[in-house]
PDB file of N, CA and C in Angstrom:
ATOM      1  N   UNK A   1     -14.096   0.763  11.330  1.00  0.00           N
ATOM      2  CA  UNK A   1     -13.686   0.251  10.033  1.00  0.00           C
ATOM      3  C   UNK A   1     -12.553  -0.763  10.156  1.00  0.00           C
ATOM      4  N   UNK A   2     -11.731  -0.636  10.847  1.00  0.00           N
ATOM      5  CA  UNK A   2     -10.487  -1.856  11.147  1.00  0.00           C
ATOM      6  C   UNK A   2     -10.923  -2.752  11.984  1.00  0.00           C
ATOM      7  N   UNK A   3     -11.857  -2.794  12.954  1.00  0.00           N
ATOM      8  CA  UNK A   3     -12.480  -3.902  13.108  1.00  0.00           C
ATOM      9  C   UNK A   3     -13.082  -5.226  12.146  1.00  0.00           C
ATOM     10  N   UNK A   4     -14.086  -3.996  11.253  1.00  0.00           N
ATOM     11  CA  UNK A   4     -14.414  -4.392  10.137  1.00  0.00           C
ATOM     12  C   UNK A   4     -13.570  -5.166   9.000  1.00  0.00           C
ATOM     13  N   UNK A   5     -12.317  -4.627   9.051  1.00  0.00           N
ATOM     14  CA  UNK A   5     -11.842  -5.298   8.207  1.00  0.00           C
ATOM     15  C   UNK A   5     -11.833  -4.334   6.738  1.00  0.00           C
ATOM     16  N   UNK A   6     -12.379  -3.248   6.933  1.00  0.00           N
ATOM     17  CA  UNK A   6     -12.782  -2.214   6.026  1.00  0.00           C
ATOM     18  C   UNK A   6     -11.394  -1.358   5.790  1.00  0.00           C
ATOM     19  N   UNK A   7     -10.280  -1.222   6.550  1.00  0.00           N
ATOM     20  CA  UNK A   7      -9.471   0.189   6.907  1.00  0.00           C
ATOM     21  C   UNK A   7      -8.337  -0.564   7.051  1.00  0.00           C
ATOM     22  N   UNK A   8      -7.124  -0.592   6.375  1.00  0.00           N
ATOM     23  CA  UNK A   8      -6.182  -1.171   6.724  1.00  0.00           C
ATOM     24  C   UNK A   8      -5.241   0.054   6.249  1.00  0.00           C
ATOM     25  N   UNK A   9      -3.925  -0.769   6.991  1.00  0.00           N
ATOM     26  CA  UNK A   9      -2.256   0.064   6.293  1.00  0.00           C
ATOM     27  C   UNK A   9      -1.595  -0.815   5.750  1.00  0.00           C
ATOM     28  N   UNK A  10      -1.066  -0.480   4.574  1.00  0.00           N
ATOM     29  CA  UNK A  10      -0.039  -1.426   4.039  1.00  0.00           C
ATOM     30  C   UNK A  10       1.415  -0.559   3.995  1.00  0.00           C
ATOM     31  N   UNK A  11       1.787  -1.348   3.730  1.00  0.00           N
ATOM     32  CA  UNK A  11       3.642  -0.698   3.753  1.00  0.00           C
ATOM     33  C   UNK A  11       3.548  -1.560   2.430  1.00  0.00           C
ATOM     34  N   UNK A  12       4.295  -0.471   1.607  1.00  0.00           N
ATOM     35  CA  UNK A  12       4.492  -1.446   0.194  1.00  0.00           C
ATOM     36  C   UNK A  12       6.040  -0.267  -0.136  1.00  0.00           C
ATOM     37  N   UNK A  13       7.066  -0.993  -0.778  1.00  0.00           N
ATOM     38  CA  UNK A  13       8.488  -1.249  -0.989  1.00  0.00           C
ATOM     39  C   UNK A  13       8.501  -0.650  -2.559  1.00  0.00           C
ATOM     40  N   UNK A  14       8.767   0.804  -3.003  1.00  0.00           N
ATOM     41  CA  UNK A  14       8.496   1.175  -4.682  1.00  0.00           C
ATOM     42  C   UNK A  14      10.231   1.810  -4.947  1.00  0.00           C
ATOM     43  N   UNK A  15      10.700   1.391  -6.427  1.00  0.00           N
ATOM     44  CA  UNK A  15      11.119   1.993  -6.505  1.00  0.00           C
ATOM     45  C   UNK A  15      11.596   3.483  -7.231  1.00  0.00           C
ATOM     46  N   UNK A  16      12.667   4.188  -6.571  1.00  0.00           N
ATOM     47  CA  UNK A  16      12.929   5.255  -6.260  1.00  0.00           C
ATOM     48  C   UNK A  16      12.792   5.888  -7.857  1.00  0.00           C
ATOM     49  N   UNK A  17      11.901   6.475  -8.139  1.00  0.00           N
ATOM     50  CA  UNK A  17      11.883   6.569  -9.808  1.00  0.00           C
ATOM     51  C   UNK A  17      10.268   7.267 -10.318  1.00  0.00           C
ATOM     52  N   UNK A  18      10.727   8.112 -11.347  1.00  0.00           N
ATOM     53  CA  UNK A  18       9.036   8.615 -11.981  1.00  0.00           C
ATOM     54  C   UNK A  18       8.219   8.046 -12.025  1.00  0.00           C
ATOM     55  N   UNK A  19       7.082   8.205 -11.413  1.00  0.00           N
ATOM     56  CA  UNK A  19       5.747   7.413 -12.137  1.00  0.00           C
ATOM     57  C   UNK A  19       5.129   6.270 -11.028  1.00  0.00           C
ATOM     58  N   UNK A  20       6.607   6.114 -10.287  1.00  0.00           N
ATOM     59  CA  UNK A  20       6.212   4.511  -9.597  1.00  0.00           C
ATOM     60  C   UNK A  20       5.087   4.973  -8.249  1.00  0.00           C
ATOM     61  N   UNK A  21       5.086   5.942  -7.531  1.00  0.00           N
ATOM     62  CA  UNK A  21       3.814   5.992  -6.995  1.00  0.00           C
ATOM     63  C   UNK A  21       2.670   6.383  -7.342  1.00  0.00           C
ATOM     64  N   UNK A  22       2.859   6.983  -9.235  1.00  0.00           N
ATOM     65  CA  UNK A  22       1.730   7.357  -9.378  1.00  0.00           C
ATOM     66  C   UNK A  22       0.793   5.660  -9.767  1.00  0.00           C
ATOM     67  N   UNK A  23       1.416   4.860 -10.136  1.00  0.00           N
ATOM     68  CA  UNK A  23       1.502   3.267 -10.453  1.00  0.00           C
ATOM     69  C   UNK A  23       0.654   2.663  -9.112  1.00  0.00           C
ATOM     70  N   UNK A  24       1.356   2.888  -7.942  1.00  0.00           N
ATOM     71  CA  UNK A  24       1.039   2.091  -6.619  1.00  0.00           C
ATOM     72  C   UNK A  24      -0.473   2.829  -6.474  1.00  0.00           C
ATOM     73  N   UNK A  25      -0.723   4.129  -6.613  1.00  0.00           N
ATOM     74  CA  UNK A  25      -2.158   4.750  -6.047  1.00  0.00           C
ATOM     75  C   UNK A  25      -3.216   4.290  -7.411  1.00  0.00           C
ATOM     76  N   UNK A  26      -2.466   3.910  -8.878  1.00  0.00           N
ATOM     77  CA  UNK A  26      -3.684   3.612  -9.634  1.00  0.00           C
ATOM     78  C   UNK A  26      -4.311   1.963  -9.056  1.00  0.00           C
ATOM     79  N   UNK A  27      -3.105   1.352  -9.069  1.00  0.00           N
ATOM     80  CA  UNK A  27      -3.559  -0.234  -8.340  1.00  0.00           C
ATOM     81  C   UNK A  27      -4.559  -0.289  -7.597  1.00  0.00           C
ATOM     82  N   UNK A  28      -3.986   0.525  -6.638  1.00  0.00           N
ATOM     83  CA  UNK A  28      -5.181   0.363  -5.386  1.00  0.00           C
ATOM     84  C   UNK A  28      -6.361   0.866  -6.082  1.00  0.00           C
ATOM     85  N   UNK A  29      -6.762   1.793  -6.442  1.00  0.00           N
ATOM     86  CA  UNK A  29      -7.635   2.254  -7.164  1.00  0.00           C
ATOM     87  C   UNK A  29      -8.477   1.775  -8.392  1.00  0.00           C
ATOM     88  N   UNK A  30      -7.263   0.620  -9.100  1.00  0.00           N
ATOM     89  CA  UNK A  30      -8.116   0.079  -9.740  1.00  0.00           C
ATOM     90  C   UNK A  30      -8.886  -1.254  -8.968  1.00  0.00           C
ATOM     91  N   UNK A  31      -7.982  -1.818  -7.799  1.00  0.00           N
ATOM     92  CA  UNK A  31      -8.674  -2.250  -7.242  1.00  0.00           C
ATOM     93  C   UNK A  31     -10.153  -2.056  -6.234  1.00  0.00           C
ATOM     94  N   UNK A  32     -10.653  -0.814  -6.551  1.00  0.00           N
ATOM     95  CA  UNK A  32     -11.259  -0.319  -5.474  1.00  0.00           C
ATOM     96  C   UNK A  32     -11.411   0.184  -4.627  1.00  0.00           C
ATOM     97  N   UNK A  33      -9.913   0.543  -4.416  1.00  0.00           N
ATOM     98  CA  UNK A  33      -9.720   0.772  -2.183  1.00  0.00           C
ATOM     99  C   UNK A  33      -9.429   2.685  -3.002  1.00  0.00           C
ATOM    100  N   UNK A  34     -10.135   2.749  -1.352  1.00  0.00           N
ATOM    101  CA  UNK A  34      -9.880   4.125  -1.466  1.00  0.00           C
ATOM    102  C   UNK A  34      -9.072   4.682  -0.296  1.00  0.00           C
ATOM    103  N   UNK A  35      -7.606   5.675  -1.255  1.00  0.00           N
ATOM    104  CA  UNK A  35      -6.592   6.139  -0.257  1.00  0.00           C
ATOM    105  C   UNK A  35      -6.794   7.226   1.179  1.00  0.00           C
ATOM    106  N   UNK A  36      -7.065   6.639   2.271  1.00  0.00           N
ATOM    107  CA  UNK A  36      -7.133   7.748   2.985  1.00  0.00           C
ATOM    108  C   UNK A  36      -6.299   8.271   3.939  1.00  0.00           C
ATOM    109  N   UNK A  37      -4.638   7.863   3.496  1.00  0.00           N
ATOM    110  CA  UNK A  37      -3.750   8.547   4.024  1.00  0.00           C
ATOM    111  C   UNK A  37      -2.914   7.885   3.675  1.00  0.00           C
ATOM    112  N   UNK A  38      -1.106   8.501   3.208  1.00  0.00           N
ATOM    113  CA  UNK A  38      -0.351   8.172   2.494  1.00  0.00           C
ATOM    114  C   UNK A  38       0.598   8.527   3.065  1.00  0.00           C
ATOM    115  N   UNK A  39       2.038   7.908   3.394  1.00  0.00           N
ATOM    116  CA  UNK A  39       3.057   8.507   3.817  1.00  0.00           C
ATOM    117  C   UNK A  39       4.309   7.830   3.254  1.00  0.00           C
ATOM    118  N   UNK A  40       4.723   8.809   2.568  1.00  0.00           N
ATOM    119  CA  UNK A  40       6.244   8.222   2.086  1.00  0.00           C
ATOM    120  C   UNK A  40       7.782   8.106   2.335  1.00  0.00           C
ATOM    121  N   UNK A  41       8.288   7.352   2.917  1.00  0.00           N
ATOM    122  CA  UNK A  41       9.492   6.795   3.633  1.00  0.00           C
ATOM    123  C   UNK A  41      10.615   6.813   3.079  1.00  0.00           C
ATOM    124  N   UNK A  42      10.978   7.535   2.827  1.00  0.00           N
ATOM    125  CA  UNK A  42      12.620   7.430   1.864  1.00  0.00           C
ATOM    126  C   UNK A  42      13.821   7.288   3.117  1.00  0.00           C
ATOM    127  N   UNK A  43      14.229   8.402   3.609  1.00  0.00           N
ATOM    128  CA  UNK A  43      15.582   9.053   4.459  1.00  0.00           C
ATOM    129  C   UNK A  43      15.710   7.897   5.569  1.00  0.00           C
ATOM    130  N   UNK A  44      15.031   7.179   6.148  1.00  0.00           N
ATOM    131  CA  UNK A  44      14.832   6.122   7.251  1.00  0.00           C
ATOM    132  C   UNK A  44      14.640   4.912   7.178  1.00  0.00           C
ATOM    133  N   UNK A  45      14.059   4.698   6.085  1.00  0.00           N
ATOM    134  CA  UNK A  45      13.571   3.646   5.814  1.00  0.00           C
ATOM    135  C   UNK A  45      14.598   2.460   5.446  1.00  0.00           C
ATOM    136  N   UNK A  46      14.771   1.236   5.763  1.00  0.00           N
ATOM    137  CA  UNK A  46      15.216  -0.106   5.946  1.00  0.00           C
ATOM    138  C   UNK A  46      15.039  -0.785   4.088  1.00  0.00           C
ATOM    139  N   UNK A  47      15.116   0.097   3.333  1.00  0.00           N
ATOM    140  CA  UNK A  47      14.913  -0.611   2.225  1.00  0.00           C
ATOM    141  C   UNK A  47      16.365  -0.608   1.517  1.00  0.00           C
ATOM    142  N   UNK A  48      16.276  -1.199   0.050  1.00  0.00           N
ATOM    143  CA  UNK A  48      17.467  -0.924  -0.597  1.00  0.00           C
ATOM    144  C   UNK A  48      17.469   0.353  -1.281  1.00  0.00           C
ATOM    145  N   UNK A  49      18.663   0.613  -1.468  1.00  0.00           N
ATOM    146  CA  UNK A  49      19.175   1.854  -2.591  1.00  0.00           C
ATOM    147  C   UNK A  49      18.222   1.588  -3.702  1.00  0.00           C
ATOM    148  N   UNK A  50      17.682   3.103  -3.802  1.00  0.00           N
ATOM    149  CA  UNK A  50      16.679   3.572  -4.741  1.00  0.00           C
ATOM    150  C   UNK A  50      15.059   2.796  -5.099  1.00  0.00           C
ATOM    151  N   UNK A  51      15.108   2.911  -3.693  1.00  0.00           N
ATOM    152  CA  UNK A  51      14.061   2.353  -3.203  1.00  0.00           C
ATOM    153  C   UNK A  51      12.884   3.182  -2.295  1.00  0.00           C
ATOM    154  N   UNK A  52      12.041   3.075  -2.172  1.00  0.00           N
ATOM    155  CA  UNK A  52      11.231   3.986  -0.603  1.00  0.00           C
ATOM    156  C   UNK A  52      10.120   3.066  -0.302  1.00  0.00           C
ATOM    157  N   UNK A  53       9.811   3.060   1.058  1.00  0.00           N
ATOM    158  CA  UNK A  53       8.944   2.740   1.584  1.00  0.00           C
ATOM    159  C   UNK A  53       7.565   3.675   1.816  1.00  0.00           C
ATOM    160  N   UNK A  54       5.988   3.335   1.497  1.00  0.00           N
ATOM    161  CA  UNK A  54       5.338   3.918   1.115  1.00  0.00           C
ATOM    162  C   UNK A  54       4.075   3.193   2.400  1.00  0.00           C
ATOM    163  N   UNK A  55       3.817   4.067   2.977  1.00  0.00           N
ATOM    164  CA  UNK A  55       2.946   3.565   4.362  1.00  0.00           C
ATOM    165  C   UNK A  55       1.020   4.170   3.818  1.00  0.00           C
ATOM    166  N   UNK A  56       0.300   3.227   3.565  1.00  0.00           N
ATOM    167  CA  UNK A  56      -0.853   3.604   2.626  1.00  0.00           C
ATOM    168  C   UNK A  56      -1.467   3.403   3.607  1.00  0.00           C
ATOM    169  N   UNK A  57      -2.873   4.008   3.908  1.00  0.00           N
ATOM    170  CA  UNK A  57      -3.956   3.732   4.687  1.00  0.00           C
ATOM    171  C   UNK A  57      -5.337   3.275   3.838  1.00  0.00           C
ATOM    172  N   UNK A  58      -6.075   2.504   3.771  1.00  0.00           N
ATOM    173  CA  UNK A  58      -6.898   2.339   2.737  1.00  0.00           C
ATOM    174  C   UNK A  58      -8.010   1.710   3.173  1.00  0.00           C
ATOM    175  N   UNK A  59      -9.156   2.055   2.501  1.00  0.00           N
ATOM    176  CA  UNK A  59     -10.541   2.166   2.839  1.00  0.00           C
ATOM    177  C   UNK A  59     -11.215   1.070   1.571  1.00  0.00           C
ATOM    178  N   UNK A  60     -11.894   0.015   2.412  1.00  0.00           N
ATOM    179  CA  UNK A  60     -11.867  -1.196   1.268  1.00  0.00           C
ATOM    180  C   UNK A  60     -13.681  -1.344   1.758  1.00  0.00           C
ATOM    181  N   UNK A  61     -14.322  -2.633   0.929  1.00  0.00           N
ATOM    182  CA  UNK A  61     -15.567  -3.068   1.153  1.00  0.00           C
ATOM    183  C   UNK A  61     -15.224  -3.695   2.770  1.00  0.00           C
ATOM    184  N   UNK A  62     -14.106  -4.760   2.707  1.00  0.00           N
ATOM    185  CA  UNK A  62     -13.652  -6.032   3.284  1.00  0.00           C
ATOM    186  C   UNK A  62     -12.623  -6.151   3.218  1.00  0.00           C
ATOM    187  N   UNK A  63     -11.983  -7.221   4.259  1.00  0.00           N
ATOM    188  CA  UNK A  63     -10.660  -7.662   3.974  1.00  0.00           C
ATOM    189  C   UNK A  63     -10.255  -8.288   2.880  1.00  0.00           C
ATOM    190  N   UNK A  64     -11.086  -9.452   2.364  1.00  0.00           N
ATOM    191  CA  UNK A  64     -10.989 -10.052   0.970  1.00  0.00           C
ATOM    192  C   UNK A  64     -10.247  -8.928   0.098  1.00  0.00           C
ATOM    193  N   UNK A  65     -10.798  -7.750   0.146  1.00  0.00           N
ATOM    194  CA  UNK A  65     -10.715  -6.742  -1.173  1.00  0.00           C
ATOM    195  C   UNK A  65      -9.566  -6.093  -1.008  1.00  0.00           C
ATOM    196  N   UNK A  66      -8.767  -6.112   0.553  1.00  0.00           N
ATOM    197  CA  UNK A  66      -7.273  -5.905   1.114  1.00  0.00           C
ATOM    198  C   UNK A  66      -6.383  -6.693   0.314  1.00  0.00           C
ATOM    199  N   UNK A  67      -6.949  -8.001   1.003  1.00  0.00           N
ATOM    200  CA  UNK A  67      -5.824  -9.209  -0.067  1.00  0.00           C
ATOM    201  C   UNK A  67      -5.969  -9.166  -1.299  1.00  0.00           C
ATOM    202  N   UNK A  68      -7.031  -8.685  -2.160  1.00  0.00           N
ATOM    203  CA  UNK A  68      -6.897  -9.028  -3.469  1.00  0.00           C
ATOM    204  C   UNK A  68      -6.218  -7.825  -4.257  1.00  0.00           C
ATOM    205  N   UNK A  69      -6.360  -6.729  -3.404  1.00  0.00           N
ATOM    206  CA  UNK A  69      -5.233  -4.985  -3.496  1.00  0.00           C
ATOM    207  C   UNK A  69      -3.913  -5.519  -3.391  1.00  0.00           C
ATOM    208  N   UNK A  70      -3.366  -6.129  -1.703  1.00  0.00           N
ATOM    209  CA  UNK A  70      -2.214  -6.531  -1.920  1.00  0.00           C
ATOM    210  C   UNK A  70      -1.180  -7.682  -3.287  1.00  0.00           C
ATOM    211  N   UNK A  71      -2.259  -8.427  -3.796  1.00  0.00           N
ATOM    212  CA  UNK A  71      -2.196  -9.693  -4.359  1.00  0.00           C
ATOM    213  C   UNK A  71      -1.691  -8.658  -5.835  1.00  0.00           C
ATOM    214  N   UNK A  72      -2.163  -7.365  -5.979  1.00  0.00           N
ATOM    215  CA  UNK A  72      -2.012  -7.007  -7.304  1.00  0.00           C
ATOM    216  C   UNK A  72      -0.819  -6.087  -7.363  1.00  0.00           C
ATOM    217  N   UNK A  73      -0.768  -5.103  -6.152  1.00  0.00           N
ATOM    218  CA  UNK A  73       0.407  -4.826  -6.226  1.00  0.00           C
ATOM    219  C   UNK A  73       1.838  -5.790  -6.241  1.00  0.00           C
ATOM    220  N   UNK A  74       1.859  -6.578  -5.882  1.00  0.00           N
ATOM    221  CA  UNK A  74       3.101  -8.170  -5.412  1.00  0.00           C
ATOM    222  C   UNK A  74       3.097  -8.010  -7.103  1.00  0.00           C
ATOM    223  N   UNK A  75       1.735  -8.839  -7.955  1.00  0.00           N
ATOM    224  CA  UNK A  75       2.024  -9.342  -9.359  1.00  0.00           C
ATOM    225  C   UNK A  75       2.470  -7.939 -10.160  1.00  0.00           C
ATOM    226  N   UNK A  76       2.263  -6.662  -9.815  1.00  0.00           N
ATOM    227  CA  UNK A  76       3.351  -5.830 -10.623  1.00  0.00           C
ATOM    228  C   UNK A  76       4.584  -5.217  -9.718  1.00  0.00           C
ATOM    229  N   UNK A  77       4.839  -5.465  -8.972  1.00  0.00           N
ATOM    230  CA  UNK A  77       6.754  -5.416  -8.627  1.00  0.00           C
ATOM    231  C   UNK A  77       6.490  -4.947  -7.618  1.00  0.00           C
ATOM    232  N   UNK A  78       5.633  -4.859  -6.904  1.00  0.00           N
ATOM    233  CA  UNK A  78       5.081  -3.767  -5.378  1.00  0.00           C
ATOM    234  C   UNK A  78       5.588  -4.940  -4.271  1.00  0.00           C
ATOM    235  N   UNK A  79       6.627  -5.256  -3.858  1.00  0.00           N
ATOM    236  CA  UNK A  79       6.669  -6.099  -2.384  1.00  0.00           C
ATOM    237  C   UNK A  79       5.744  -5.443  -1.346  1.00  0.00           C
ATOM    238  N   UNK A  80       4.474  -6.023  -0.628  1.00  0.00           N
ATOM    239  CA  UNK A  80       3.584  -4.919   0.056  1.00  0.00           C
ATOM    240  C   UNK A  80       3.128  -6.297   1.704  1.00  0.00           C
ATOM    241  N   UNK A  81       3.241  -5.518   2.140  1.00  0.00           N
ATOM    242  CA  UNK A  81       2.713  -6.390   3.741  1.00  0.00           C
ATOM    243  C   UNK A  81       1.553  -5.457   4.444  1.00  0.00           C
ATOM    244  N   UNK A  82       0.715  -6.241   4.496  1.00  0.00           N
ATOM    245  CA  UNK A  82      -0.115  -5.494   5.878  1.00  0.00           C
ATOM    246  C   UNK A  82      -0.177  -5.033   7.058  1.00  0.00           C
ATOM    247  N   UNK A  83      -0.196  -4.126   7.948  1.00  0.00           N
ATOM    248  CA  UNK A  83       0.694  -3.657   8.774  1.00  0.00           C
ATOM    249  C   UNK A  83      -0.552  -4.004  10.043  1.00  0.00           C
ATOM    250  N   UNK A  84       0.310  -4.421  11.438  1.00  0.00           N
ATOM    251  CA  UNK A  84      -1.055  -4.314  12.157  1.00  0.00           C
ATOM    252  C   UNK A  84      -1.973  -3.237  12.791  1.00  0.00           C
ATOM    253  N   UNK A  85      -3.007  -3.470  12.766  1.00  0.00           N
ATOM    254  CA  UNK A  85      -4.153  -3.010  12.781  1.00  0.00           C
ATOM    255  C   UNK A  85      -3.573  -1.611  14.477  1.00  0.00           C
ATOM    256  N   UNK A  86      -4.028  -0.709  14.417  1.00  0.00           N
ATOM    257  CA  UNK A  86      -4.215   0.004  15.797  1.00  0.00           C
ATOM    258  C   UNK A  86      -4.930   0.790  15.832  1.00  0.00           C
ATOM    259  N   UNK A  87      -6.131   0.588  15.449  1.00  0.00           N
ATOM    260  CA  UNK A  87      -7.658   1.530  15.802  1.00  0.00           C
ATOM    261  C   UNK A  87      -8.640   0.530  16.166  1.00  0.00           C
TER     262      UNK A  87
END
């Protein structure tokens, strides 16, 4: 699937507050991708105060459908990067 272009990780930047990851998992979701592993970064993480870093694994058609996931989280307040590939 990460060959494919199907399976990616994103790291996306939420902040520290109610609701906001339930927000980041509808996105993806309304975009299509489906979550298949989630890890959330607070205590370590390189972000600002009241902030967390949120490490998503996600199951798409294509890459297109990666960028157009990432493209939607960015336009509602999600700073999100693609992480590289290691499968």
């Amino acid at each position: 699937l990460v060959r494919q272009g199907r399976l990616a990780r994103l790291r996306v930047t939420v902040p520290d507050q109610p609701g906001a990851l339930a927000r980041l998992t509808a996105i993806i979701a309304q975009g299509g991708g489906n979550i298949v592993d989630l890890y959330h970064l607070r205590a370590f993480a390189h972000v600002p105060a009241k902030s967390a870093e949120v490490d998503v694994a996600v199951e798409t058609r294509d890459a297109g459908q990666v960028d157009a996931i990432v493209r939607a989280l960015e336009a509602d307040g999600f700073p999100a990067r693609r992480m590289e590939a290691t499968g």
